[in-house]
N, C-alpha and C. Protein backbone atom coordinates (compact mmCIF):
# COMPACT_ATOMS: atom_id res chain seq x y z
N UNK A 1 221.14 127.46 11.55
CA UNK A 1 222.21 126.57 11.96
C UNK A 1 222.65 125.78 10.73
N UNK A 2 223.54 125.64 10.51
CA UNK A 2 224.16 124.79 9.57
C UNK A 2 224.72 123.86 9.51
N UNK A 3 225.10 122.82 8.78
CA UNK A 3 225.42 121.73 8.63
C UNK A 3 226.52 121.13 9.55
N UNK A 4 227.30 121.44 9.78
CA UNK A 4 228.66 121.37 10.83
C UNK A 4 227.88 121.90 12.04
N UNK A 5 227.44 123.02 11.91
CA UNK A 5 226.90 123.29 13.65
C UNK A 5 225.65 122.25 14.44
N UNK A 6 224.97 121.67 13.42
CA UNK A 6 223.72 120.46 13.41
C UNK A 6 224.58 119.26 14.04
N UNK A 7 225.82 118.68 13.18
CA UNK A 7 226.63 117.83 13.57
C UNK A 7 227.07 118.01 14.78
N UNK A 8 227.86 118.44 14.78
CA UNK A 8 228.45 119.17 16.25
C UNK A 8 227.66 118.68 17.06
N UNK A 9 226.36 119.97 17.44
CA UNK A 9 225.34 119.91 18.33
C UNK A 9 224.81 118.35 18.61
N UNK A 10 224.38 117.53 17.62
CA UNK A 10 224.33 115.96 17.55
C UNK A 10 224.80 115.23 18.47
N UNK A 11 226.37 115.40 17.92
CA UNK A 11 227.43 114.29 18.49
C UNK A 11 227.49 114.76 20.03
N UNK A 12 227.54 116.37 20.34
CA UNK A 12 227.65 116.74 21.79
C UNK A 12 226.76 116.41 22.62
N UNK A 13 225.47 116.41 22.05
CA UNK A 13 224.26 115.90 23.55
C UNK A 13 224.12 114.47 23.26
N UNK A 14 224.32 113.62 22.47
CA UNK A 14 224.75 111.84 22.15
C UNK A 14 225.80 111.79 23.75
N UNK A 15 227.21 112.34 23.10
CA UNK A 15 227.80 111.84 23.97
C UNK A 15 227.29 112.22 25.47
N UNK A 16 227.18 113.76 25.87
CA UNK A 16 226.75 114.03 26.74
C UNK A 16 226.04 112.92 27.20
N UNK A 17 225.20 113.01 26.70
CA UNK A 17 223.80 112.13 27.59
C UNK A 17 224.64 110.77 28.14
N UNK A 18 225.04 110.18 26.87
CA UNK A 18 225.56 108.92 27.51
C UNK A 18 226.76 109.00 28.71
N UNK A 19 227.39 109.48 28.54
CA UNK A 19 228.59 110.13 29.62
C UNK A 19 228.35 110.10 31.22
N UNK A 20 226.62 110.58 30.86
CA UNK A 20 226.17 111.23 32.10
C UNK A 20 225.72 110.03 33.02
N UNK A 21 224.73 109.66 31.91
CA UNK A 21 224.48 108.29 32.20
C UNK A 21 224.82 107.14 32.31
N UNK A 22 226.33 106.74 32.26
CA UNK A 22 227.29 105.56 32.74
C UNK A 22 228.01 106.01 33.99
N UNK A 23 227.37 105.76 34.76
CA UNK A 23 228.11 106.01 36.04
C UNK A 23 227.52 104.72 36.90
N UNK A 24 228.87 104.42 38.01
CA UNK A 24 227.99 103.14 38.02
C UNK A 24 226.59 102.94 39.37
N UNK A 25 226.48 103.61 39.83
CA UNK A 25 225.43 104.44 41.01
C UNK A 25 223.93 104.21 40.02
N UNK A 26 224.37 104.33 38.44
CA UNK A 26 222.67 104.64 37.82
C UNK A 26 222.72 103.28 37.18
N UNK A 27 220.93 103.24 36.80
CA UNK A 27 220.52 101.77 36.33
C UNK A 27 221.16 102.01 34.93
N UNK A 28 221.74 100.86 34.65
CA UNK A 28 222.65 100.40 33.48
C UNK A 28 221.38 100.43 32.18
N UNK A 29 219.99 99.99 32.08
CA UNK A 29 219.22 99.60 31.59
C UNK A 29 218.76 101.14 30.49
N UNK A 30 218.66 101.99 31.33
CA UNK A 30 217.97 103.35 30.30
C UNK A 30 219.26 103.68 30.04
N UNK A 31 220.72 103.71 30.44
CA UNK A 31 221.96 103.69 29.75
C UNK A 31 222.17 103.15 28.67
N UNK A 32 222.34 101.66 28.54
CA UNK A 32 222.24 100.88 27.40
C UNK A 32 221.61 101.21 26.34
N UNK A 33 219.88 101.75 26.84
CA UNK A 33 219.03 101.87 25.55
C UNK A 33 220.23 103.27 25.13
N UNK A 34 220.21 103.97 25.64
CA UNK A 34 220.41 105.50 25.06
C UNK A 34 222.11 105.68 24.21
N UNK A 35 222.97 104.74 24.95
CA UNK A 35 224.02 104.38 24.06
C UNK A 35 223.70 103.37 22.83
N UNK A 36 222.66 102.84 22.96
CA UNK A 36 222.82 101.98 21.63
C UNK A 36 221.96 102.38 20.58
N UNK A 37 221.18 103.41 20.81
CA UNK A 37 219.93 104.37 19.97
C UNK A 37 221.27 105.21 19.49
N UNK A 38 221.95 106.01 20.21
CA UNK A 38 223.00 107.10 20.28
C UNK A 38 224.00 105.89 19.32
N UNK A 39 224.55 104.94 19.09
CA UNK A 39 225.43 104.25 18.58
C UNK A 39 224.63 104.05 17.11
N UNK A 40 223.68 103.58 16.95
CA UNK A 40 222.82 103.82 15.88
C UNK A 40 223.14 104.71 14.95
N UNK A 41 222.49 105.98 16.00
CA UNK A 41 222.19 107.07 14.94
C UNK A 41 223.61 107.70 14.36
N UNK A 42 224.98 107.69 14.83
CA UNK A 42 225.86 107.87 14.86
C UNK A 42 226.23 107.09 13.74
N UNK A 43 226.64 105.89 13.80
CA UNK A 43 227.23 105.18 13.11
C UNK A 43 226.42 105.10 11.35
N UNK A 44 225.20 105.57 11.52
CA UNK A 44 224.24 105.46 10.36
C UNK A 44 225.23 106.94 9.40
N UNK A 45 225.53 107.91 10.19
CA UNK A 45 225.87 109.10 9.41
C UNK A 45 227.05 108.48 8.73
N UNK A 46 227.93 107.41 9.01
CA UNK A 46 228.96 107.06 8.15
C UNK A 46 228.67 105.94 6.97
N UNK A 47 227.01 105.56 6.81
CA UNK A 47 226.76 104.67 5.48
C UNK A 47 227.14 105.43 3.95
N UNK A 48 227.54 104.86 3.17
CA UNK A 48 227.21 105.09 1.29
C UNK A 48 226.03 106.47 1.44
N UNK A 49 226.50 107.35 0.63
CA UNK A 49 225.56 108.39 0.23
C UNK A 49 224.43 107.80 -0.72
N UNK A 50 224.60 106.78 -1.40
CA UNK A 50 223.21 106.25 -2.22
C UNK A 50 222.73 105.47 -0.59
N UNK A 51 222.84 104.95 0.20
CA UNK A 51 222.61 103.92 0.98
C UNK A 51 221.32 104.79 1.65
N UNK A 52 219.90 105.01 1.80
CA UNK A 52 218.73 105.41 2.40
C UNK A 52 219.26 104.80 3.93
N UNK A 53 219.22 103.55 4.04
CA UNK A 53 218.88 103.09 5.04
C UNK A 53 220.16 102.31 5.63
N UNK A 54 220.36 102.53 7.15
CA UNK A 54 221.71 102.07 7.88
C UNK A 54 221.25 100.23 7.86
N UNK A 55 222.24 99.44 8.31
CA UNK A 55 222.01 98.14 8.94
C UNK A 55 223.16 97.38 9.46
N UNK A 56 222.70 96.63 9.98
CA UNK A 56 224.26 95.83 10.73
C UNK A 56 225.26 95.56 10.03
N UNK A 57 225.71 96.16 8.71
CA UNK A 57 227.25 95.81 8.33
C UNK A 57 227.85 97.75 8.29
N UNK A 58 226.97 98.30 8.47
CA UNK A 58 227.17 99.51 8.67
C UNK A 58 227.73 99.77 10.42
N UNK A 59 226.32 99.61 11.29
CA UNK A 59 227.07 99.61 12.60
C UNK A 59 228.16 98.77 13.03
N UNK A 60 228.56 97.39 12.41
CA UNK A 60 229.24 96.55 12.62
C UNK A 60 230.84 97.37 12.33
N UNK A 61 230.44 97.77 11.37
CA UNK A 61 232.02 98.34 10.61
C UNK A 61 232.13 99.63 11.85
N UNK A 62 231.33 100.57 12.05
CA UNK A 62 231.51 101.44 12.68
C UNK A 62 232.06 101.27 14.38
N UNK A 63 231.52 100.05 14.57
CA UNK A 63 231.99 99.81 16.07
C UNK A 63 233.48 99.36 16.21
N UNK A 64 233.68 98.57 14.61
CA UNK A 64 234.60 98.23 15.01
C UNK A 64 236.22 99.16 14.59
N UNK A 65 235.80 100.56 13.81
CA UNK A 65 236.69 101.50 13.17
C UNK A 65 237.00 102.20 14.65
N UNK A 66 236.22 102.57 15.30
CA UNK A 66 235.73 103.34 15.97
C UNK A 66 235.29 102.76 17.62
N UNK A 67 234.55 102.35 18.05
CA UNK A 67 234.31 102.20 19.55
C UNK A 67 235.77 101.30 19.80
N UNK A 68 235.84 99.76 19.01
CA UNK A 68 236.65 98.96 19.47
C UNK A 68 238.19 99.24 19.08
N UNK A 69 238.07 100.12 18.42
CA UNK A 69 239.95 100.31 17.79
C UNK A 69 240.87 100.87 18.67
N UNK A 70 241.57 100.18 19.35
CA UNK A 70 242.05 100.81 20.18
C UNK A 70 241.92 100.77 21.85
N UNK A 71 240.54 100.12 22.20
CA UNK A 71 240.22 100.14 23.43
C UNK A 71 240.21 98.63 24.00
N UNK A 72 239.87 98.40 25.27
CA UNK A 72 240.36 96.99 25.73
C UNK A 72 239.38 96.46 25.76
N UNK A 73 238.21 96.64 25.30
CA UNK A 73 236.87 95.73 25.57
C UNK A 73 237.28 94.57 24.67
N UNK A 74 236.73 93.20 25.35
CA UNK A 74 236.76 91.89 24.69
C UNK A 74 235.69 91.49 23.62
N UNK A 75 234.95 92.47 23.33
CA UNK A 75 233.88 92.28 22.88
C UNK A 75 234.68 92.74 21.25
N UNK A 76 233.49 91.75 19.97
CA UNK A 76 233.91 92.05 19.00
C UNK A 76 232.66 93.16 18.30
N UNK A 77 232.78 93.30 17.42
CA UNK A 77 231.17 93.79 16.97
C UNK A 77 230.07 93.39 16.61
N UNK A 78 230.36 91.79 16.16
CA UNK A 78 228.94 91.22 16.50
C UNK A 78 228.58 91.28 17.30
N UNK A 79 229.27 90.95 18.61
CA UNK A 79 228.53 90.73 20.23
C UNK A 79 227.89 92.30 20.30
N UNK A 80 228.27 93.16 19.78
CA UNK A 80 227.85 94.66 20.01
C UNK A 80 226.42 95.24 19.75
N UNK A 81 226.66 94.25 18.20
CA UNK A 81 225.49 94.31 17.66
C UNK A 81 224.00 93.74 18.12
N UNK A 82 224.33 91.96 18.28
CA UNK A 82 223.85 91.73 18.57
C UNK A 82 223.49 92.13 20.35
N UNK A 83 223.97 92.20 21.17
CA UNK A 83 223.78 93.35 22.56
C UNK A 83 222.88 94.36 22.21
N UNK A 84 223.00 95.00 21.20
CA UNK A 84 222.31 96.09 20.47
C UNK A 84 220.67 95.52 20.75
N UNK A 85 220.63 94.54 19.79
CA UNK A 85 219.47 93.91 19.58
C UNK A 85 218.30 93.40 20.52
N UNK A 86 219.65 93.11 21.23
CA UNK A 86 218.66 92.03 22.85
C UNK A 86 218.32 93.73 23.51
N UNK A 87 218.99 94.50 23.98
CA UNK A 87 218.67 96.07 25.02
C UNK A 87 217.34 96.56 24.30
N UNK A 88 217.63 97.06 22.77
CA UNK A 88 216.64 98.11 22.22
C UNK A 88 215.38 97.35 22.14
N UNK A 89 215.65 96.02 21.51
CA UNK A 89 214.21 95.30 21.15
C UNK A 89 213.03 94.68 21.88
N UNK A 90 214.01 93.90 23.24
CA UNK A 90 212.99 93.56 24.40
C UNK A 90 213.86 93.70 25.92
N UNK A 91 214.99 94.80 25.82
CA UNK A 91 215.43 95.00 27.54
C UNK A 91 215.90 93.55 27.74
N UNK A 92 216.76 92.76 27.02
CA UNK A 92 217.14 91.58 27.10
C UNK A 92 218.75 91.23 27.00
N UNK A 93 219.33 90.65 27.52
CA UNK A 93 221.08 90.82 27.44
C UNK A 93 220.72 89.35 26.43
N UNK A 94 220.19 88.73 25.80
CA UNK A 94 219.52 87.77 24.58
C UNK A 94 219.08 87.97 23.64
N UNK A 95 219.64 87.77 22.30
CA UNK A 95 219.00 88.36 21.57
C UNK A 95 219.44 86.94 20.11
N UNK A 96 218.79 87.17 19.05
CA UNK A 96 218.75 86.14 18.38
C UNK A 96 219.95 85.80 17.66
N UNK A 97 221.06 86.53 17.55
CA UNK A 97 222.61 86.37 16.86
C UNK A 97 222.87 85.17 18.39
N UNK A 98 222.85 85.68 19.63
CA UNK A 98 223.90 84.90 20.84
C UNK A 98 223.16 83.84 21.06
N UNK A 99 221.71 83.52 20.68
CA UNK A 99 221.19 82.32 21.11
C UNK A 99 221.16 81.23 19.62
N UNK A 100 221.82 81.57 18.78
CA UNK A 100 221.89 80.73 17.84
C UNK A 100 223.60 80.83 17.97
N UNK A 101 224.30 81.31 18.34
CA UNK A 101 225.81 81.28 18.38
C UNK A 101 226.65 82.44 17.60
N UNK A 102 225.88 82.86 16.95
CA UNK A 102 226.89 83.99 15.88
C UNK A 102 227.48 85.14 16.89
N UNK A 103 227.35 85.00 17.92
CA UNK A 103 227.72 86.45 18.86
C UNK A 103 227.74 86.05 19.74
N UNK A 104 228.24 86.78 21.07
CA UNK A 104 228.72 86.54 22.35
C UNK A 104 227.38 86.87 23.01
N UNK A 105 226.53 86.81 23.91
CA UNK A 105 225.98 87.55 24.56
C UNK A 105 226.62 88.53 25.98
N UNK A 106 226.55 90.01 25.89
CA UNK A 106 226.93 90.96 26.72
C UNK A 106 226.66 90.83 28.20
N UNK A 107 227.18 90.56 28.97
CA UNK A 107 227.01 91.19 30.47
C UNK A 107 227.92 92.13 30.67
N UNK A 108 227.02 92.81 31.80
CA UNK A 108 227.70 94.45 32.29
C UNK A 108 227.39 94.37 33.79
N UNK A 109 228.80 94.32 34.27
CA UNK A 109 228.79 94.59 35.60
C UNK A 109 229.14 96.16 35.81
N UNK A 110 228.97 97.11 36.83
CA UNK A 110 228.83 98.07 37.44
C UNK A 110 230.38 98.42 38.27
N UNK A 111 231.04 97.31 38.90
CA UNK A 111 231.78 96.84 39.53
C UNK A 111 233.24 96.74 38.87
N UNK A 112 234.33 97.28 38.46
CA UNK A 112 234.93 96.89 37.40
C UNK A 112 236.00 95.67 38.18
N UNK A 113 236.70 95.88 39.12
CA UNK A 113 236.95 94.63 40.27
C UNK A 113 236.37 93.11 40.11
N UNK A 114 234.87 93.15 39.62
CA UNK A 114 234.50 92.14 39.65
C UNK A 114 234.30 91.32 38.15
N UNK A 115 234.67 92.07 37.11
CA UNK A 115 234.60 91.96 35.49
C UNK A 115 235.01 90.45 35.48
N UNK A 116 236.40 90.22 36.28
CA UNK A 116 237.51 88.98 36.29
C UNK A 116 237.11 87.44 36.28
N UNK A 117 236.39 87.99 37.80
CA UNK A 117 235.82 87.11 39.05
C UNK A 117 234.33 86.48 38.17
N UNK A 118 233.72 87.17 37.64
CA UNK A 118 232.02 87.08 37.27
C UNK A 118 232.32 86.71 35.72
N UNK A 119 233.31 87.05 34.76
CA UNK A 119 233.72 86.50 33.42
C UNK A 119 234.30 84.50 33.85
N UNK A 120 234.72 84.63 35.06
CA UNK A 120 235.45 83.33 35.68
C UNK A 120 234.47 82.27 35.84
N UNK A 121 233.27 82.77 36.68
CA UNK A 121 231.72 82.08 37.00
C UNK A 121 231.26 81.60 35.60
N UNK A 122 230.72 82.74 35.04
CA UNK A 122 229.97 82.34 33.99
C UNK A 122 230.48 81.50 32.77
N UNK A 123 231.78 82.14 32.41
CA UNK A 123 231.87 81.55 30.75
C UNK A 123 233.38 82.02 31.19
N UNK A 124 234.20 81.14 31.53
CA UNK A 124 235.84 81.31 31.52
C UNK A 124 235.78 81.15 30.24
N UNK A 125 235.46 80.28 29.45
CA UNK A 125 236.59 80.40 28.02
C UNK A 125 236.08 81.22 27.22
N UNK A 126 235.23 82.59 27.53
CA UNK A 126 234.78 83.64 26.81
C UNK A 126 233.95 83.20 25.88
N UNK A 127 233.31 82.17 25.46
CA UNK A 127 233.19 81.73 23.92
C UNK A 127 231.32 82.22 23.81
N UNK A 128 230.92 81.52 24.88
CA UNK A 128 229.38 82.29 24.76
C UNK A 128 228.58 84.07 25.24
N UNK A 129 229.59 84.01 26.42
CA UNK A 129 229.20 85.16 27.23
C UNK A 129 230.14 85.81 27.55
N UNK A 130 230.13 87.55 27.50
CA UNK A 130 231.98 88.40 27.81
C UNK A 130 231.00 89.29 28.67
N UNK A 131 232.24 89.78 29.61
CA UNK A 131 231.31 90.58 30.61
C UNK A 131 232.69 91.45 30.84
N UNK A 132 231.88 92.36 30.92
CA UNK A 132 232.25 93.91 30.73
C UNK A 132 231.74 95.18 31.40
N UNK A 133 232.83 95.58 31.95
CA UNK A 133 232.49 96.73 32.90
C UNK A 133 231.74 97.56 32.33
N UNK A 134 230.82 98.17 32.82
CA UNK A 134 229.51 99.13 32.43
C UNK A 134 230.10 100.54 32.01
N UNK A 135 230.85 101.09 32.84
CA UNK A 135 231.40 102.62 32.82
C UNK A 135 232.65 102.33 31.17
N UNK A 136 233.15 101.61 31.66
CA UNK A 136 234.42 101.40 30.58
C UNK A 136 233.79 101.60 29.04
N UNK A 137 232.62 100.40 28.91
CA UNK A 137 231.67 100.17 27.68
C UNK A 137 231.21 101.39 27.10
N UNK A 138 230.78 102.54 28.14
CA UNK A 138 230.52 103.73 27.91
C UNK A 138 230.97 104.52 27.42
N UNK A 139 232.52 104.53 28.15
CA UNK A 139 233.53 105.47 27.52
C UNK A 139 233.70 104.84 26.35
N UNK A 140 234.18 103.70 26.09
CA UNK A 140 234.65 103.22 24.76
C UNK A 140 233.68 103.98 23.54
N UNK A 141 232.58 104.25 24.09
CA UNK A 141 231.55 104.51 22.83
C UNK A 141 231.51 106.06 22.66
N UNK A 142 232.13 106.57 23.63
CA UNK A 142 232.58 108.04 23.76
C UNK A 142 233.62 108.03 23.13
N UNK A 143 234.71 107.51 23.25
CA UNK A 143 236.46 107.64 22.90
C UNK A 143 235.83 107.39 21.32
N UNK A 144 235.12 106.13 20.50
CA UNK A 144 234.71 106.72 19.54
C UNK A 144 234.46 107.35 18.97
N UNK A 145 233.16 107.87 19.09
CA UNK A 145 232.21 109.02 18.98
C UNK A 145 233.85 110.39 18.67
N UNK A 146 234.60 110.58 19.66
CA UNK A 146 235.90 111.24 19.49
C UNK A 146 236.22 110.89 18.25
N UNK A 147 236.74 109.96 17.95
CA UNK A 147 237.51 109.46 16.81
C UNK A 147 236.95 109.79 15.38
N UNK A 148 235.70 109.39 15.54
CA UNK A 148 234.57 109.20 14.46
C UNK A 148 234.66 111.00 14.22
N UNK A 149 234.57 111.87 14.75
CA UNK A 149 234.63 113.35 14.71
C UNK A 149 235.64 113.73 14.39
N UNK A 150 236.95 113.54 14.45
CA UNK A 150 238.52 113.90 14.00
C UNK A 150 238.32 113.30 12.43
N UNK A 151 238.15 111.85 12.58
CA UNK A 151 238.16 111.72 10.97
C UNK A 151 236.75 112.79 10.11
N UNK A 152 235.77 113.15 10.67
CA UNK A 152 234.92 113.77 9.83
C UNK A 152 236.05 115.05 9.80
N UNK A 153 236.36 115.94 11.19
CA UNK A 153 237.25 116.97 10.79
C UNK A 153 238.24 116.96 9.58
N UNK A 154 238.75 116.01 9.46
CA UNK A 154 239.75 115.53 8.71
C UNK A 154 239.46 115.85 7.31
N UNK A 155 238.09 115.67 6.63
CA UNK A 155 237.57 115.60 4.97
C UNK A 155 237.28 114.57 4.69
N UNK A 156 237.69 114.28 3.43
CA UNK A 156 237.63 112.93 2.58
C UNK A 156 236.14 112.66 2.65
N UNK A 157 236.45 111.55 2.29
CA UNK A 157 235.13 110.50 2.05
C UNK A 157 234.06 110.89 3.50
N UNK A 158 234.96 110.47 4.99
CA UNK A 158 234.14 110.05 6.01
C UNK A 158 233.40 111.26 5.84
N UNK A 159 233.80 112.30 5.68
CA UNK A 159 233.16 114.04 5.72
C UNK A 159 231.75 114.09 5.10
N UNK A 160 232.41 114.06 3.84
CA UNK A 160 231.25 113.53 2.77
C UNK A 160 230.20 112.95 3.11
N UNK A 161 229.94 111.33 3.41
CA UNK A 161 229.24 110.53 3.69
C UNK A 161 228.42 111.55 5.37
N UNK A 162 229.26 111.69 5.83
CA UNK A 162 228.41 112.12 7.04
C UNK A 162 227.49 113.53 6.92
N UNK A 163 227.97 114.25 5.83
CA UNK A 163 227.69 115.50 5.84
C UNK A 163 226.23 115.51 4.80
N UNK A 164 226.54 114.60 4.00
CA UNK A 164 225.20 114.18 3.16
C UNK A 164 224.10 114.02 3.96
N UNK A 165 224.06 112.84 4.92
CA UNK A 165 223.38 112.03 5.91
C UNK A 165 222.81 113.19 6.71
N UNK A 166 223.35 114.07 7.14
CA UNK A 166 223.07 114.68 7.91
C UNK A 166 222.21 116.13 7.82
N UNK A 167 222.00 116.45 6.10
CA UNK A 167 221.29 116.88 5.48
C UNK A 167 219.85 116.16 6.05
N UNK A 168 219.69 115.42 6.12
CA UNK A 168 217.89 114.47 6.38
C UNK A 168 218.40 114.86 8.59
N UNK A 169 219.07 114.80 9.39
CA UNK A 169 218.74 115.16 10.53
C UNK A 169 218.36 116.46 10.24
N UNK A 170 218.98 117.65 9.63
CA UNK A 170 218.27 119.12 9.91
C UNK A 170 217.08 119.19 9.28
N UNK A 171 216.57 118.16 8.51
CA UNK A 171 214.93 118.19 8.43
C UNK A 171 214.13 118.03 9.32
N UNK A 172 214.82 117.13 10.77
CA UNK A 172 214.23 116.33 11.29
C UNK A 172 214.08 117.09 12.75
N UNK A 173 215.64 117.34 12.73
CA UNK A 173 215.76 117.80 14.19
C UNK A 173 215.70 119.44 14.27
N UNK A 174 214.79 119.73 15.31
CA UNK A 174 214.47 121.41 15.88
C UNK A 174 215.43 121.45 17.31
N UNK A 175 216.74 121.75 16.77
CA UNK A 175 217.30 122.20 17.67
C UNK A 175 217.44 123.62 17.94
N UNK A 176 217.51 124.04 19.33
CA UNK A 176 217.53 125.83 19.38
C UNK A 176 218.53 125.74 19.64
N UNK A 177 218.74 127.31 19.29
CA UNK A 177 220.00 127.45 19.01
C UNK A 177 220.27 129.04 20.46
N UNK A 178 221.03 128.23 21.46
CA UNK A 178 221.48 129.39 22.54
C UNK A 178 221.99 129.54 22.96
């Protein structure tokens, strides 16, 4: 398998999985983790070719080229990030950017009807807490994930950078091939 077919294969069971798993019938919780592991590993293939190691000005930039460009979520990419932080680290919609102020903290309702009503309760003037439909959040990170793949189609730099990066997944990953 080769380099483009590794990619490919990547980005298709990422999104897949997550796709599958934002529906609003399923627990939001093993969703979250798996979009924001899947948002990770994704967004890491677009760091600096000297850069070893991804970190939050990497996913930050990526969420915001990419998940948020274009789509209606209120959320910026700190809140993303930090959201990131509170799900993967302790299953927490809290995490240490929103409880010191640098970020919004995330809620996800299931309900998209009720986004309005429950943003109204908690935090009308948006400033601490944004709440956001669960399925929508999903797609947005899909409609990315899209985007993020046209520009690799495309060449240039993004190609480059991802195609390097992705040299260290086919060490990693034993995908079959059928």
């Amino acid at each position: 398998m080769n380099e483009e077919e590794i990619y490919a294969r990547v980005i298709f069971q990422l999104t897949t999985a997550v796709h599958e798993a934002f529906h609003p019938d399923r627990s939001p919780f093993p969703a979250l983790i798996l979009l924001y592991s899947s948002l990770d590993i994704i967004s890491s293939l677009n760091r600096p070719t000297h850069q070893l190691d991804t970190g939050k000005k990497v996913f930050m930039d990526w969420v915001d080229d990419y998940m948020l460009c274009g789509s209606t979520q209120k959320c910026c990419s700190a809140d993303v990030y930090a959201a990131r932080c509170g799900i993967v680290h302790t299953l927490s919609l809290d995490s240490l950017l929103s409880r010191v102020g640098k970020a919004r903290r995330i809620s996800y309702v299931t309900d998209d009807t009720k986004v309005g009503l429950l943003q109204t309760r908690i935090d009308p003037t948006e400033q601490r807490e944004i709440v956001v439909d669960f399925v929508t959040f999903g797609q947005s990170f899909i409609n990315g994930a899209v985007a993020f793949t046209k520009d690799v189609d495309g060449g240039g730099e993004v190609r480059k950078r991802v195609f390097h990066h992705v040299r260290n997944l086919a060490g990693v990953l034993h995908l079959k091939t059928s």
